[in-house]
Protein backbone atom coordinates (compact mmCIF):
# COMPACT_ATOMS: atom_id res chain seq x y z
CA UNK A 1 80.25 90.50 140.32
CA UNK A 2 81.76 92.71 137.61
CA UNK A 3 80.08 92.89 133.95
CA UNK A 4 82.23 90.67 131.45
CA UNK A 5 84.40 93.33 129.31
CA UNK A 6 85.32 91.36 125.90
CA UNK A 7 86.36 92.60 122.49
CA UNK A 8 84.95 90.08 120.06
CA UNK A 9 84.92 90.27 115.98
CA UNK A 10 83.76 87.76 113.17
CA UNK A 11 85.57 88.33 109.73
CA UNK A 12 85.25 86.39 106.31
CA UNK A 13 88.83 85.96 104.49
CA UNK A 14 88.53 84.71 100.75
CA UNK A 15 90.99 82.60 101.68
CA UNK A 16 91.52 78.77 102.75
CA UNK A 17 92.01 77.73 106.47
CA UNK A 18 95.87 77.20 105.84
CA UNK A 19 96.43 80.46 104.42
CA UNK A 20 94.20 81.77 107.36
CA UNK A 21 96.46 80.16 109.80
CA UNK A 22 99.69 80.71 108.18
CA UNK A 23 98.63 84.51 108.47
CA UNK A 24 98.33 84.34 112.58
CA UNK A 25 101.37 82.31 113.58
CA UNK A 26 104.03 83.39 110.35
CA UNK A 27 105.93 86.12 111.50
CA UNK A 28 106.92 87.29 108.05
CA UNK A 29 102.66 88.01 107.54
CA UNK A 30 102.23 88.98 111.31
CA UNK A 31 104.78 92.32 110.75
CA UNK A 32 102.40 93.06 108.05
CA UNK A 33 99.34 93.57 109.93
CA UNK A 34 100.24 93.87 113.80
CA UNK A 35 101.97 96.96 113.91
CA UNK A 36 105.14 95.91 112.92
CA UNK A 37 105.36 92.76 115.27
CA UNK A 38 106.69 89.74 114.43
CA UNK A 39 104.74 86.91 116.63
CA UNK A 40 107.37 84.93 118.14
CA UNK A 41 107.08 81.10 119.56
CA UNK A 42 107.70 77.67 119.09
CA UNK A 43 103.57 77.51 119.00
CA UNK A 44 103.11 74.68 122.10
CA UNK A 45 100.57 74.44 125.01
CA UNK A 46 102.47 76.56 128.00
CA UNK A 47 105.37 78.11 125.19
CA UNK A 48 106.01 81.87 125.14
CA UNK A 49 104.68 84.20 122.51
CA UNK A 50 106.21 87.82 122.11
CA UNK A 51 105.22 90.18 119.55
CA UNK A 52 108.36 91.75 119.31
CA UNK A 53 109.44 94.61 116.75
CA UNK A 54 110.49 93.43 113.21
CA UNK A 55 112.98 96.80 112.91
CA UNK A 56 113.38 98.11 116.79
CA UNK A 57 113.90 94.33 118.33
CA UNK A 58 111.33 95.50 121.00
CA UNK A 59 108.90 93.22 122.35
CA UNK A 60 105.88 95.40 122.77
CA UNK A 61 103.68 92.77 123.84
CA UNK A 62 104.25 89.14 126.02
CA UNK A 63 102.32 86.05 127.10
CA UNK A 64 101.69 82.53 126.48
CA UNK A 65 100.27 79.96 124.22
CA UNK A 66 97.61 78.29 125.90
CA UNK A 67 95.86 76.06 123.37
CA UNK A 68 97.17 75.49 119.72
CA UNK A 69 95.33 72.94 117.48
CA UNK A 70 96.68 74.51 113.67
CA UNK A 71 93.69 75.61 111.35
CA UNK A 72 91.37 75.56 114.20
CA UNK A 73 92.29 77.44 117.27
CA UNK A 74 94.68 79.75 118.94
CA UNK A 75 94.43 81.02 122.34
CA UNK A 76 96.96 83.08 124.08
CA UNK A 77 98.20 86.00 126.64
CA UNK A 78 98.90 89.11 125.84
CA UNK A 79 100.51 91.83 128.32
CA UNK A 80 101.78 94.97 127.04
CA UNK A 81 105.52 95.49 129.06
CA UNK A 82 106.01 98.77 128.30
CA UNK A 83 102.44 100.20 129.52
CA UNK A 84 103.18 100.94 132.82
CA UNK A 85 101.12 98.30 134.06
CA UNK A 86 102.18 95.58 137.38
CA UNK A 87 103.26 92.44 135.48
CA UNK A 88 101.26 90.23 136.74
CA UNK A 89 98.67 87.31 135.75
CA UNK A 90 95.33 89.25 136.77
CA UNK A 91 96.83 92.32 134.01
CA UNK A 92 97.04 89.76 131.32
CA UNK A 93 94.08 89.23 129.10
CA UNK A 94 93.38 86.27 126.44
CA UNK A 95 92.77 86.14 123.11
CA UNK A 96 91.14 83.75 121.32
CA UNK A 97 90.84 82.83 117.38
CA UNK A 98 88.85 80.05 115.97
CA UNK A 99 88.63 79.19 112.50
CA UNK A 100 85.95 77.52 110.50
CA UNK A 101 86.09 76.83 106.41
CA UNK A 102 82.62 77.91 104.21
CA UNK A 103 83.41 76.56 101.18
CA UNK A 104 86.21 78.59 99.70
CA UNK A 105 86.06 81.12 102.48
CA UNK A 106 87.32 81.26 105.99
CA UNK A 107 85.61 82.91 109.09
CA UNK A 108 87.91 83.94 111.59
CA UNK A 109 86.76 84.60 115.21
CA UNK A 110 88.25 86.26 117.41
CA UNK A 111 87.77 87.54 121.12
CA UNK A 112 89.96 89.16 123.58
CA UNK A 113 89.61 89.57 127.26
CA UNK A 114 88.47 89.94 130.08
CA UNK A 115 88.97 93.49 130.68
CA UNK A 116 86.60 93.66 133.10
CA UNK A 117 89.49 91.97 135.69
CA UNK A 118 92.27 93.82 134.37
CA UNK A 119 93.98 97.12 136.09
CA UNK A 120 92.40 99.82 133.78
CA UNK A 121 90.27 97.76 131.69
CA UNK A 122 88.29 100.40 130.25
CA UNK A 123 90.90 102.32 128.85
CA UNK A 124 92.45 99.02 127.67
CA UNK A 125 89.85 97.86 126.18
CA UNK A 126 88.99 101.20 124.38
CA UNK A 127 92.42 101.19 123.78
CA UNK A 128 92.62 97.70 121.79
CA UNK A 129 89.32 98.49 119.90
CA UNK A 130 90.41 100.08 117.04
CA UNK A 131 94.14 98.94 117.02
CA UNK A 132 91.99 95.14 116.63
CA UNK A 133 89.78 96.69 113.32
CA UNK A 134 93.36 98.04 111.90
CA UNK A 135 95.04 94.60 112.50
CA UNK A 136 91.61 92.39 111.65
CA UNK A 137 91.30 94.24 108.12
CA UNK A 138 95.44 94.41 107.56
CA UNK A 139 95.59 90.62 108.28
CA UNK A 140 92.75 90.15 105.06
CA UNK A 141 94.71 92.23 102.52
CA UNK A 142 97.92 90.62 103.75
CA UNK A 143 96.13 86.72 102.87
CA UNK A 144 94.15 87.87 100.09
CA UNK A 145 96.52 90.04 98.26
């Protein structure tokens, strides 16, 4: 059996839970922090979520909502369409955020895998490492700013 391959991060964001969440599924904050990408879904169980290109109109990255219960958890697919990758479930990976208030403050989790069962997971997952600490610290200054 492989070794589990999962980026996972804890941040504090002087911020409340609804500005937390507002930050992840808004697509006006998203484009501020994720590249450029607008996240784009109705937000249900089994709906589709594309991060698509606030100027180009390009959807760099696709998948689905799999859990959504607002100021406490977001899980999704991601798959990257234009990576070269096959397009199929076993190349997607998950990502997970879960939010919990302290006081005035709001910790954000958040994991993504497994990249250990994905075609090329090493270099994805190297990949995705810092693009995650660029996105993690733009999405603070976007909420507390």
């Amino acid at each position: 059996m492989e070794k589990e391959l999962y980026y996972k991060k804890e941040i504090t964001i002087n911020a409340s839970l609804d500005e937390v969440w507002n930050g992840l599924v808004n697509p006006e904050i998203t484009k501020q922090y994720m590249f450029g990408c607008e996240a784009v879904s109705d937000w249900k169980s089994g709906s589709k979520l594309t991060w698509r290109g606030a100027t180009d109109g390009i959807d760099y990255v696709i998948g689905n909502v799999l859990e959504f219960e607002p100021g406490q958890l977001l899980v999704y697919t991601v798959f990257d369409p234009n990576a070269g990758y096959t397009d199929t479930p076993s190349n997607y990976l998950t990502t997970r955020y879960e939010l919990f208030a302290e006081g005035t403050k709001t910790i954000l989790t958040v994991s993504q895998g497994d990249f250990a069962k994905v075609e090329n997971g090493e270099k994805r997952f190297g990949d995705s490492q810092g693009g995650w600490e660029m996105a993690l610290q733009g999405l603070r200054k976007a909420i507390e700013e």
